[in-house]
C-alpha atoms as a PDB file:
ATOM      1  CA  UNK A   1       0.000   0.000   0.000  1.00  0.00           C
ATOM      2  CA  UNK A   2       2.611   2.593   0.544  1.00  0.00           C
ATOM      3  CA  UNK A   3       4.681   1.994  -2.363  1.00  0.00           C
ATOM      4  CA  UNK A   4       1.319   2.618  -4.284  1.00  0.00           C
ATOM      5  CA  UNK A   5       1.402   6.035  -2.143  1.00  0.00           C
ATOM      6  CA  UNK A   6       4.504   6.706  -3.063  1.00  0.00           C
ATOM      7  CA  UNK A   7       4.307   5.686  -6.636  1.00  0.00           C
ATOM      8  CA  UNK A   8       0.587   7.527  -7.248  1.00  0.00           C
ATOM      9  CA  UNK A   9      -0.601   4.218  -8.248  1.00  0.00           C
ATOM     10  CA  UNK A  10      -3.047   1.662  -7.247  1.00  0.00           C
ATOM     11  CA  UNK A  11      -2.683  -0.909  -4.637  1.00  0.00           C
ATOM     12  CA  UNK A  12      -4.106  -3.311  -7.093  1.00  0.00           C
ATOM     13  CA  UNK A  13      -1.992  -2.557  -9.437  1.00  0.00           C
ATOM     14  CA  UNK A  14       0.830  -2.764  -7.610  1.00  0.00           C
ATOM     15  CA  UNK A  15       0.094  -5.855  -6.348  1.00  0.00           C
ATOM     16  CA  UNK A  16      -0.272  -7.408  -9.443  1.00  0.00           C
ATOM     17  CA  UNK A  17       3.031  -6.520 -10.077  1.00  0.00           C
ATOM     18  CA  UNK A  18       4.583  -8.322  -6.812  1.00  0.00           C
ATOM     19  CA  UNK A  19       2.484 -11.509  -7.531  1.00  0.00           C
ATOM     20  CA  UNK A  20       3.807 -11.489 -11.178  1.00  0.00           C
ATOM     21  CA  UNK A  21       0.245 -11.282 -12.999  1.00  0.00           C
ATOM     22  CA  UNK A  22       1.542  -7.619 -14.864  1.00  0.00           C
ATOM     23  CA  UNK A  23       4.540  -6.287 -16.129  1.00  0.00           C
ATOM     24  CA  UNK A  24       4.613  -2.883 -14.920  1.00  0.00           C
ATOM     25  CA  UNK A  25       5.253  -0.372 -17.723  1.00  0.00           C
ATOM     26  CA  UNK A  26       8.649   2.112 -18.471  1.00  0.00           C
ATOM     27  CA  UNK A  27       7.048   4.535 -16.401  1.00  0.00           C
ATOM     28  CA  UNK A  28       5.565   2.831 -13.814  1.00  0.00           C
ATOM     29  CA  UNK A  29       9.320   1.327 -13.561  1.00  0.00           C
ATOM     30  CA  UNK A  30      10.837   4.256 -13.223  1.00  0.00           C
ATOM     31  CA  UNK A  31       8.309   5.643 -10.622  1.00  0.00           C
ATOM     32  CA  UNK A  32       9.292   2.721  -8.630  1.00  0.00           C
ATOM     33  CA  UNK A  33      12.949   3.737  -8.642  1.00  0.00           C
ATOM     34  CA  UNK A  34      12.041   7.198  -7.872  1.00  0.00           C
ATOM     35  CA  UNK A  35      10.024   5.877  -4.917  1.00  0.00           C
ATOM     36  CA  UNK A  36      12.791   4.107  -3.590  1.00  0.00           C
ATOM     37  CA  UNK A  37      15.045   6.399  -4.757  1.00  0.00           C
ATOM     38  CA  UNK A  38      17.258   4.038  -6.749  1.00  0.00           C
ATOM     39  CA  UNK A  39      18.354   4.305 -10.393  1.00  0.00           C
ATOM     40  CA  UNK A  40      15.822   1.762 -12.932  1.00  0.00           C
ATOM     41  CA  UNK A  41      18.506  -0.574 -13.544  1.00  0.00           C
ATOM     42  CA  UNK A  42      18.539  -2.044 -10.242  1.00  0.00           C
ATOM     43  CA  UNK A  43      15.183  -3.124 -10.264  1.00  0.00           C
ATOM     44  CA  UNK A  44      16.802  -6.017 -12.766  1.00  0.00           C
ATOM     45  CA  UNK A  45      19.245  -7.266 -10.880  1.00  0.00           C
ATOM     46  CA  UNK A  46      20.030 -10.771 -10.036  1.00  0.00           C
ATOM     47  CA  UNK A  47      20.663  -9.718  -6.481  1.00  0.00           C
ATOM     48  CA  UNK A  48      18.946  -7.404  -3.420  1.00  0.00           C
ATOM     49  CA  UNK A  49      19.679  -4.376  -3.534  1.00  0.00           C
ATOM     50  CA  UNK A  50      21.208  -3.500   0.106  1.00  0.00           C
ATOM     51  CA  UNK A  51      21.195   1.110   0.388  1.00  0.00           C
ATOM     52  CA  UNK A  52      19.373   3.058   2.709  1.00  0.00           C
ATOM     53  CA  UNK A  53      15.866   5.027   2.458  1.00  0.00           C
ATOM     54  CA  UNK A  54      15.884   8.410   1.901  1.00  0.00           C
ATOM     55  CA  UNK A  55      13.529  10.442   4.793  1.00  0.00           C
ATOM     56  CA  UNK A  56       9.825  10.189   2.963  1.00  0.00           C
ATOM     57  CA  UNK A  57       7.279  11.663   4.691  1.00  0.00           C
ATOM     58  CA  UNK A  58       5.737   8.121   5.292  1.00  0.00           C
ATOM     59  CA  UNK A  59       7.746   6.130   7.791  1.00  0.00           C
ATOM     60  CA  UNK A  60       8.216   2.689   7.207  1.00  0.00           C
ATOM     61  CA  UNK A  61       9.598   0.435   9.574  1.00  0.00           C
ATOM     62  CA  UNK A  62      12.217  -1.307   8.999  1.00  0.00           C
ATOM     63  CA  UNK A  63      10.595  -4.730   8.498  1.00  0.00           C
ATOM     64  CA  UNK A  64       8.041  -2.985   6.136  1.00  0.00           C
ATOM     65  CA  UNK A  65      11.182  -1.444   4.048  1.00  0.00           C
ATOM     66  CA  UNK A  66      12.788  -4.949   3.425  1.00  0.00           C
ATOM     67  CA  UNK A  67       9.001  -6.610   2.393  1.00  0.00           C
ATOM     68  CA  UNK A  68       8.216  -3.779  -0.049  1.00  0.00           C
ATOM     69  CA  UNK A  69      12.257  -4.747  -1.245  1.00  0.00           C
ATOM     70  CA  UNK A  70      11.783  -8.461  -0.891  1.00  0.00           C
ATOM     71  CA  UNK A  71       8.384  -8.790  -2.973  1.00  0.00           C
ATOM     72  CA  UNK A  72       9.776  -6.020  -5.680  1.00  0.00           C
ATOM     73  CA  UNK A  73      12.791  -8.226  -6.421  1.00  0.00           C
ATOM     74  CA  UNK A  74      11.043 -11.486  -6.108  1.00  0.00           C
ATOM     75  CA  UNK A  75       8.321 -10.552  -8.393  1.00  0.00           C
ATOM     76  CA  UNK A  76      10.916  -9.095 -10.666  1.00  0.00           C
ATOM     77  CA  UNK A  77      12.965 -11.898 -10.859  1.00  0.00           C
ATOM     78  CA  UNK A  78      10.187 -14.283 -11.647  1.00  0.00           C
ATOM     79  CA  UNK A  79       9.491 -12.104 -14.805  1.00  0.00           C
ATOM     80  CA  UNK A  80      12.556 -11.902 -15.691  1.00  0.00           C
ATOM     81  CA  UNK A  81      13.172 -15.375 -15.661  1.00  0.00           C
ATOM     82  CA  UNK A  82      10.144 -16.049 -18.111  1.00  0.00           C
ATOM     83  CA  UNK A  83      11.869 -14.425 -20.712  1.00  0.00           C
END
């Protein structure tokens, strides 16, 4: 739900993309990256991505920051490995 905030997106939609039913779009990819402040890229990497959240005005814990990272990648790498 709060990378949906953060990516003015749907939660539906969002979760689609962690449970691998859509492909999010170039832009939607890059509004990921811009909600966790990463470059695109990284979002296709074989391996987590270990850096630190910027401040955003909605505080995640911990735990919550690693899921949100977790489910991205996993979902990711899923797709990716369909190709």
């Amino acid at each position: 739900m709060q990378l949906a905030e953060l990516c003015d997106s749907s939660t539906g939609y969002i979760g689609e993309i962690e449970s691998g039913k859509r492909f999010p779009s170039v832009s939607m990819i890059e509004r990921i990256a811009g909600a966790l402040n990463i470059e695109s890229y990284f979002l296709f990497k074989n391996e987590p991505i270990n850096f630190s959240f910027p401040d955003f005005s909605i505080k995640l814990a911990p735990s919550q920051k690693r899921e949100i990272l977790n489910r991205v990648n996993s979902t990711l790498s899923k797709v990716l490995d369909d190709f």
